[in-house]
C-alpha atoms as a PDB file:
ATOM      1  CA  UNK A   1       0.000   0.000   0.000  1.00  0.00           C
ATOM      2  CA  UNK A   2       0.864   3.656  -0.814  1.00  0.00           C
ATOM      3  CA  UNK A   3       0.800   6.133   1.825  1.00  0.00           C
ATOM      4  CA  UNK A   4       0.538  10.261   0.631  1.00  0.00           C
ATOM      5  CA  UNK A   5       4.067  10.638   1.879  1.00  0.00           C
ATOM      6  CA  UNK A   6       5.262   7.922  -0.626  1.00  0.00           C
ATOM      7  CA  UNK A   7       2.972   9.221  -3.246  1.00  0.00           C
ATOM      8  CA  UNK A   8       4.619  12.552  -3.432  1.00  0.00           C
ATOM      9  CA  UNK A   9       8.358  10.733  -3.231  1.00  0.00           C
ATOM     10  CA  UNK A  10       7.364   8.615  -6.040  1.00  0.00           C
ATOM     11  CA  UNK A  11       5.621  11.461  -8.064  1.00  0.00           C
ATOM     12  CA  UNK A  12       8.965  12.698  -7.753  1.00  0.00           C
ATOM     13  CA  UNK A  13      11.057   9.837  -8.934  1.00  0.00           C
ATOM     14  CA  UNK A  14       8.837   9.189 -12.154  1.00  0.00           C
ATOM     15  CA  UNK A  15       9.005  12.998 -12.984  1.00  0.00           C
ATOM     16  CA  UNK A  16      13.267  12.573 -12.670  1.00  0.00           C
ATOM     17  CA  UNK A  17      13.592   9.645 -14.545  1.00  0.00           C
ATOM     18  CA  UNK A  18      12.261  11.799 -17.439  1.00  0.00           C
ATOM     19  CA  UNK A  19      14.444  14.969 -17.190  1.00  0.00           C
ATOM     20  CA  UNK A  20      17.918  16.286 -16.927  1.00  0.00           C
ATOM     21  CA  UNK A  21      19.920  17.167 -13.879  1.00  0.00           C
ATOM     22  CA  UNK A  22      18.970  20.623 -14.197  1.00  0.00           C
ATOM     23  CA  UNK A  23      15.064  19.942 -14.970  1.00  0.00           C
ATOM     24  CA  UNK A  24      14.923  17.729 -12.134  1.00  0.00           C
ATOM     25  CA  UNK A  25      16.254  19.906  -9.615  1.00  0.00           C
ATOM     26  CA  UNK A  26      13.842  22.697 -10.460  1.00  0.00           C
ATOM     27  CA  UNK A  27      10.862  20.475 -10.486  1.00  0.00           C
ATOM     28  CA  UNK A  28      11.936  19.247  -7.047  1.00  0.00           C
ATOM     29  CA  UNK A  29      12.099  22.635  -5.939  1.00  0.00           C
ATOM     30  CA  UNK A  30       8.701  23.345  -7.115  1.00  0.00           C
ATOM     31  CA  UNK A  31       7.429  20.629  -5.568  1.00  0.00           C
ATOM     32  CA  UNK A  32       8.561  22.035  -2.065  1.00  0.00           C
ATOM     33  CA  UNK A  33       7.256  25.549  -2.693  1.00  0.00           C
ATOM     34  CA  UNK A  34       3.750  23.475  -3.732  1.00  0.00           C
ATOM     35  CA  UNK A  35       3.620  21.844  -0.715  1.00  0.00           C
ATOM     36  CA  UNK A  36       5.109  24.420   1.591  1.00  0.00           C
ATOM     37  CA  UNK A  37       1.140  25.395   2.957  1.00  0.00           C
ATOM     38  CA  UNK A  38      -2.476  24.110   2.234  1.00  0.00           C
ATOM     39  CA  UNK A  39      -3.981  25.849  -0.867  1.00  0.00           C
ATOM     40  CA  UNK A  40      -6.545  28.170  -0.152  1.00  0.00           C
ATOM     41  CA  UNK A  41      -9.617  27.287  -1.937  1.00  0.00           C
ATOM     42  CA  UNK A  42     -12.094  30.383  -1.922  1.00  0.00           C
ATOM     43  CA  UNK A  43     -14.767  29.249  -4.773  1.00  0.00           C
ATOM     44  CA  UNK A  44     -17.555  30.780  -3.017  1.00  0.00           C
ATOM     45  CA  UNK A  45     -15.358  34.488  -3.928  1.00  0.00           C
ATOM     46  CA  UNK A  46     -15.218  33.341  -7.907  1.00  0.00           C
ATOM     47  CA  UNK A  47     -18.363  32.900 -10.300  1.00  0.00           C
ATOM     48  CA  UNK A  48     -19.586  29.459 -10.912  1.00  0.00           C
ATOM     49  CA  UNK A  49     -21.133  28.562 -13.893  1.00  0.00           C
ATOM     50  CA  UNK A  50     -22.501  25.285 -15.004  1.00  0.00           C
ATOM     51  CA  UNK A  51     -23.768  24.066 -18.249  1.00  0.00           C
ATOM     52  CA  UNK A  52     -22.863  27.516 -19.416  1.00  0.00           C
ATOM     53  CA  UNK A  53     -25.161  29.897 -16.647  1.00  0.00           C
ATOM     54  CA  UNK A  54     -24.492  31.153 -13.161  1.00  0.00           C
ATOM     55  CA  UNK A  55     -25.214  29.035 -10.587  1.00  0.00           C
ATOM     56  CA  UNK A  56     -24.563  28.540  -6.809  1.00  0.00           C
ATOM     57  CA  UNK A  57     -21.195  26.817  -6.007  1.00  0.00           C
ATOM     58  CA  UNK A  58     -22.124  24.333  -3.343  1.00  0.00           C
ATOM     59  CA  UNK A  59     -18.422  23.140  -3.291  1.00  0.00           C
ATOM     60  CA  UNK A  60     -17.727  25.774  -0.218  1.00  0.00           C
ATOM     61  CA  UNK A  61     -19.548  24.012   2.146  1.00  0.00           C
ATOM     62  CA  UNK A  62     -18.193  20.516   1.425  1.00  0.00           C
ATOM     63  CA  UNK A  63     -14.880  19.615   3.065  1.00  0.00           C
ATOM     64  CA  UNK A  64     -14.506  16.352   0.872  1.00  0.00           C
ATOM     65  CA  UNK A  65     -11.704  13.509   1.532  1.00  0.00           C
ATOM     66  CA  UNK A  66      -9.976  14.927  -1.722  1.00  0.00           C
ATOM     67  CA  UNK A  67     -10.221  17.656  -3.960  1.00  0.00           C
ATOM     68  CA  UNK A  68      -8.429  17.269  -8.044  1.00  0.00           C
ATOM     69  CA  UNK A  69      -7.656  21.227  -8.688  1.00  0.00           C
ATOM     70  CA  UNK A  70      -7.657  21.856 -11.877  1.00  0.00           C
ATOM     71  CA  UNK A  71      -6.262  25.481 -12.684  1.00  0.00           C
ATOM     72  CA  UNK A  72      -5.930  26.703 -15.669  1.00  0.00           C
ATOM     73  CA  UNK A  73      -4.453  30.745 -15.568  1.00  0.00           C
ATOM     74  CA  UNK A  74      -3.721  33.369 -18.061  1.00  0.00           C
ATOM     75  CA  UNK A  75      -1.114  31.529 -19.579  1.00  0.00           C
ATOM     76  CA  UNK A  76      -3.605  28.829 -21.117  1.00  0.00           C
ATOM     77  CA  UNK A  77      -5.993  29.932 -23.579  1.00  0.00           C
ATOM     78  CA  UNK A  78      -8.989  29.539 -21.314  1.00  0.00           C
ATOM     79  CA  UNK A  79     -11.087  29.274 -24.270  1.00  0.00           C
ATOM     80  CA  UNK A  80      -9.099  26.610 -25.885  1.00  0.00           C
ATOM     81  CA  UNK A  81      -8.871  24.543 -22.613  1.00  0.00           C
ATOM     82  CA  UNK A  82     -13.084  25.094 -22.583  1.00  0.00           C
ATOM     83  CA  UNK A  83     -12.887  23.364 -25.870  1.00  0.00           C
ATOM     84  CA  UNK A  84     -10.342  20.820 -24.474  1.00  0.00           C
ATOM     85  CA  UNK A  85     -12.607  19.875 -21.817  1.00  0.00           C
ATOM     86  CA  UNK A  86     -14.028  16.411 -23.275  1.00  0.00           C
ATOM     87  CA  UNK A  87     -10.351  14.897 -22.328  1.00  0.00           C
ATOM     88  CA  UNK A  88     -11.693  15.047 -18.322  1.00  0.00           C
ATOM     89  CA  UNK A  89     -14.859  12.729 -19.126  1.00  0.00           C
ATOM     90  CA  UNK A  90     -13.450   9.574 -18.916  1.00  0.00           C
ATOM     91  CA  UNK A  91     -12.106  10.564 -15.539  1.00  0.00           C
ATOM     92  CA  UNK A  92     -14.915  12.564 -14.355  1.00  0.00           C
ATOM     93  CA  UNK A  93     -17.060   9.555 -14.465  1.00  0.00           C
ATOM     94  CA  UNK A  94     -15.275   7.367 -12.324  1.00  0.00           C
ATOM     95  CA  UNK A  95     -14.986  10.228  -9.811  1.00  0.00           C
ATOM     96  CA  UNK A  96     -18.461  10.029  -9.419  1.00  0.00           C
ATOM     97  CA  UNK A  97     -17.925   6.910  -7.816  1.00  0.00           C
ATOM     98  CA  UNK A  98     -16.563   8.755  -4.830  1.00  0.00           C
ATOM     99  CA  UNK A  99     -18.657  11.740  -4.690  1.00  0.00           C
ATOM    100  CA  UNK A 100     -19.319  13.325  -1.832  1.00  0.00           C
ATOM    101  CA  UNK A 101     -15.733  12.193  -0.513  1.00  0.00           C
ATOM    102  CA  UNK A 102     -13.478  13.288  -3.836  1.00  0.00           C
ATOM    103  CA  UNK A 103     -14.533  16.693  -5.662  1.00  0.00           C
ATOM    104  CA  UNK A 104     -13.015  18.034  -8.923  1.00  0.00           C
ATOM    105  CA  UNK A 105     -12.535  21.646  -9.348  1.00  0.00           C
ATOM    106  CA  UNK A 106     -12.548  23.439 -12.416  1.00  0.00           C
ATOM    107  CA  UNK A 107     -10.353  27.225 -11.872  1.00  0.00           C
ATOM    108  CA  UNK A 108     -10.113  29.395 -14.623  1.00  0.00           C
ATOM    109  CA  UNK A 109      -8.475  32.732 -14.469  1.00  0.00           C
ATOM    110  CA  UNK A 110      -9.209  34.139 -17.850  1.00  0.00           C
ATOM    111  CA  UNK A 111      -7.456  37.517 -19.369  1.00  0.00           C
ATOM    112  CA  UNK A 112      -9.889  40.618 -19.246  1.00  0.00           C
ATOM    113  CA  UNK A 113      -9.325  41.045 -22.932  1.00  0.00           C
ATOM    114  CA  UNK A 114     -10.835  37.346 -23.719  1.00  0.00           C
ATOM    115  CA  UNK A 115     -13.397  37.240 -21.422  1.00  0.00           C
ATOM    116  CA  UNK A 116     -15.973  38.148 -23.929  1.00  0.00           C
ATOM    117  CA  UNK A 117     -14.412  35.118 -25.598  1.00  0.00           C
ATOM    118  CA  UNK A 118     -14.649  32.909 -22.627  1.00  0.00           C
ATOM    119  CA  UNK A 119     -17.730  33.510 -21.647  1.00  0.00           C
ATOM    120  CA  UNK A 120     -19.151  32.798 -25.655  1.00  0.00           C
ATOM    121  CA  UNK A 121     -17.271  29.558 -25.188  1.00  0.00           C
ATOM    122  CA  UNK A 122     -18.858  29.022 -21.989  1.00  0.00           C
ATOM    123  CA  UNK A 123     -22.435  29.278 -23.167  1.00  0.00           C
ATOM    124  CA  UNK A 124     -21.826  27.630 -26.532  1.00  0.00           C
ATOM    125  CA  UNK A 125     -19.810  24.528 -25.038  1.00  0.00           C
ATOM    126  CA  UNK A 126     -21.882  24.470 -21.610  1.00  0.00           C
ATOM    127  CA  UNK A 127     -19.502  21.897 -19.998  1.00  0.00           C
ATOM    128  CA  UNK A 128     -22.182  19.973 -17.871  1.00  0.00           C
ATOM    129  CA  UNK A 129     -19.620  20.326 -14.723  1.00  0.00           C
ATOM    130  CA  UNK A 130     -18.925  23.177 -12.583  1.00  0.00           C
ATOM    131  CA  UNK A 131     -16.660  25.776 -14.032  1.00  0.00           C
ATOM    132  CA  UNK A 132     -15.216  28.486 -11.233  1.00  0.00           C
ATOM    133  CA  UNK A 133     -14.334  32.038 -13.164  1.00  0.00           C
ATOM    134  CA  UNK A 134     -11.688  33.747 -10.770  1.00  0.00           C
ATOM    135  CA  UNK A 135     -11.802  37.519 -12.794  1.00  0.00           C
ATOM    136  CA  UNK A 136     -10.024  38.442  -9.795  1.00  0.00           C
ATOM    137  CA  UNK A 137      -6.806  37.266  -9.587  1.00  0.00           C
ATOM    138  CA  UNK A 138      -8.270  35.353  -5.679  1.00  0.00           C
ATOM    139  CA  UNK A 139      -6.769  32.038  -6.513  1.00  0.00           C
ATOM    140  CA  UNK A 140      -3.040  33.003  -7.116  1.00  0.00           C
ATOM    141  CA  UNK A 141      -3.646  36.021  -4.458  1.00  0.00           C
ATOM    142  CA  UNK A 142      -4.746  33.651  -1.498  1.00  0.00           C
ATOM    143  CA  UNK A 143      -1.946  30.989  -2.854  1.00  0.00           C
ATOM    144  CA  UNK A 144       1.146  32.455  -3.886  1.00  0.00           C
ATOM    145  CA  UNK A 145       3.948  29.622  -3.243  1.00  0.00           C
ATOM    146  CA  UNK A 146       2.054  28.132  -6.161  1.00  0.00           C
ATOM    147  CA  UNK A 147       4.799  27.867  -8.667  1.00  0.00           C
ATOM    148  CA  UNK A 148       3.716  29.471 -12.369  1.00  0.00           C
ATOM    149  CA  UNK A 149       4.891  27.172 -14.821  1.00  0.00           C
ATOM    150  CA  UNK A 150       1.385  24.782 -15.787  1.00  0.00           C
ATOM    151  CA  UNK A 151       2.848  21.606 -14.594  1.00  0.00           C
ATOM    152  CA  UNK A 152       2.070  22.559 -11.180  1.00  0.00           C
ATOM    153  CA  UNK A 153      -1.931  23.724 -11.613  1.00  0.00           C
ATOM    154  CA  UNK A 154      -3.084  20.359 -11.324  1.00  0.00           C
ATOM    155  CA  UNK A 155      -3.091  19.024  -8.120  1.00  0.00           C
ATOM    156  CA  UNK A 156      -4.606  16.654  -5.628  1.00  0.00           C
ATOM    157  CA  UNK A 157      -5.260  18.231  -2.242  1.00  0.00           C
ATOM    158  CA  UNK A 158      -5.858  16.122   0.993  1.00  0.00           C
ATOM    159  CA  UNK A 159      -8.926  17.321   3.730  1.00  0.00           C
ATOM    160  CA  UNK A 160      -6.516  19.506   4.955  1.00  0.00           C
ATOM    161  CA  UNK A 161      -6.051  21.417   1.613  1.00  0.00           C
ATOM    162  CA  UNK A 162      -2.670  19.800   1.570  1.00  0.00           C
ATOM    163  CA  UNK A 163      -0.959  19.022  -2.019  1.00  0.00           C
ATOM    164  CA  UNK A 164      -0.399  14.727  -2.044  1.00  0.00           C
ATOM    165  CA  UNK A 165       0.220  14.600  -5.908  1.00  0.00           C
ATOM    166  CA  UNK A 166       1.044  17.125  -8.744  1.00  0.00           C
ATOM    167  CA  UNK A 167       0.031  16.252 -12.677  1.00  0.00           C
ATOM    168  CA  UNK A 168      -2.387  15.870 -14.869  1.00  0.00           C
ATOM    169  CA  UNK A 169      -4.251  12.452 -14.449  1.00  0.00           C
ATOM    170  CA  UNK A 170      -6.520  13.266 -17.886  1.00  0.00           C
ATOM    171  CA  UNK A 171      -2.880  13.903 -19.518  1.00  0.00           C
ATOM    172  CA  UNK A 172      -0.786  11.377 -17.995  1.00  0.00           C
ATOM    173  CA  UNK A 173      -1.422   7.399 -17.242  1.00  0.00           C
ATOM    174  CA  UNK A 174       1.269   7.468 -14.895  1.00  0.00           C
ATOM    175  CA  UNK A 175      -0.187  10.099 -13.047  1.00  0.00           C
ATOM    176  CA  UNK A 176      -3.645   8.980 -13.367  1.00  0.00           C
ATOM    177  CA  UNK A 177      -2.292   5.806 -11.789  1.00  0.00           C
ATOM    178  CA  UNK A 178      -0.615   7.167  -8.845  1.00  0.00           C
ATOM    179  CA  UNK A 179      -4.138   9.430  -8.103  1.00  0.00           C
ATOM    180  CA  UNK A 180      -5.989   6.377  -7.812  1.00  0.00           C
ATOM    181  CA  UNK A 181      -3.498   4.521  -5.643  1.00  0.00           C
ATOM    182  CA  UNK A 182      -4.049   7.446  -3.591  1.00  0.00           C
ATOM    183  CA  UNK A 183      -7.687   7.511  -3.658  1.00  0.00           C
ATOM    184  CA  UNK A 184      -8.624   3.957  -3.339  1.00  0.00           C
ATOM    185  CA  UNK A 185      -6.180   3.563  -0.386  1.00  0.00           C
ATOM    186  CA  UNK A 186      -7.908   5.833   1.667  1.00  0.00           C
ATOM    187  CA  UNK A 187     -11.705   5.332   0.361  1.00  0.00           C
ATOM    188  CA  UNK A 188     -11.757   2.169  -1.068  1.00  0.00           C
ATOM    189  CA  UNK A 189     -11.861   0.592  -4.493  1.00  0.00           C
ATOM    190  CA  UNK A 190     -15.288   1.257  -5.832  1.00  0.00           C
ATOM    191  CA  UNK A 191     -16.812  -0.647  -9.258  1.00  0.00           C
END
């Protein structure tokens, strides 16, 4: 069995085997800085929308087992990663399987100029999942040892808000792997 301590070691260890000396002590370094505090999760401060129309985040008031954070800044086109969304529904549906005790959130911090974009994508996609619209800058305010480069906005986070694995488990089987290790070790394997 795989304890969250060993999950974030090996997390480390698959992402050196893959990189030069130089890559891999920067990653390990952003690692730390990801998992020097909790992560600060203030959804009920963004805009929710859901199947492309506001709605009432109920997300605040649940302190799940886990929470998969998806974020996706300025740096991403937010209305190409809208588009992109499909690659999560494979994994989506076998969270479900653990709701209420695993939640995914959905963080997007779209530029000012595209949010006329964004929001066309929004209602013209209307991803039947929540979608949290941070116009503010409150994610990356409230959490700023969260490293800037995109290989660190996806993240599992404990009850504690603590990071216990970095990656993209829609992106990466290795990764995907590992999350469920994680998940099923504490909740349970679930069919």
């Amino acid at each position: 069995m795989i304890n969250m301590r060993n999950a974030s070691i090996l997390l480390i260890g698959v992402f050196f085997a893959l990189m030069s000396c130089s890559e891999k002590e920067s990653f390990k370094k952003g690692i730390i800085q990801l998992q020097s505090h909790p992560i600060t999760l203030s959804l009920d401060k963004m805009r929710c929308m859901w199947n492309g129309k506001d709605t009432f985040s109920l997300h605040s008031k649940i302190n799940p087992d886990f929470k998969l954070v998806v974020f996706l800044d300025t740096v991403a086109c937010s209305s190409c990663e809208l588009k992109a969304m499909y690659m999560w529904n494979e994994m989506l549906d076998k969270t479900k399987m653990y709701d209420p005790e695993l939640s995914v959130y959905f963080i997007f911090l779209p530029l000012k100029k595209d949010l006329d974009s964004f929001y066309f994508t929004m209602r013209t996609m209307s991803p039947s999942l929540p979608i949290n619209v941070d116009t503010a800058g409150i994610f990356i305010r409230e959490n700023p040892h969260i490293p800037r480069e995109a290989v660190y906005h996806t993240f599992l986070l404990d009850k504690d808000n603590r990071v216990v694995l970095v990656g993209n488990p829609s992106r990466s089987e290795k990764i995907e792997e590992m999350f469920w290790q994680i998940v099923e070790e504490k909740l349970g394997k679930r069919e």
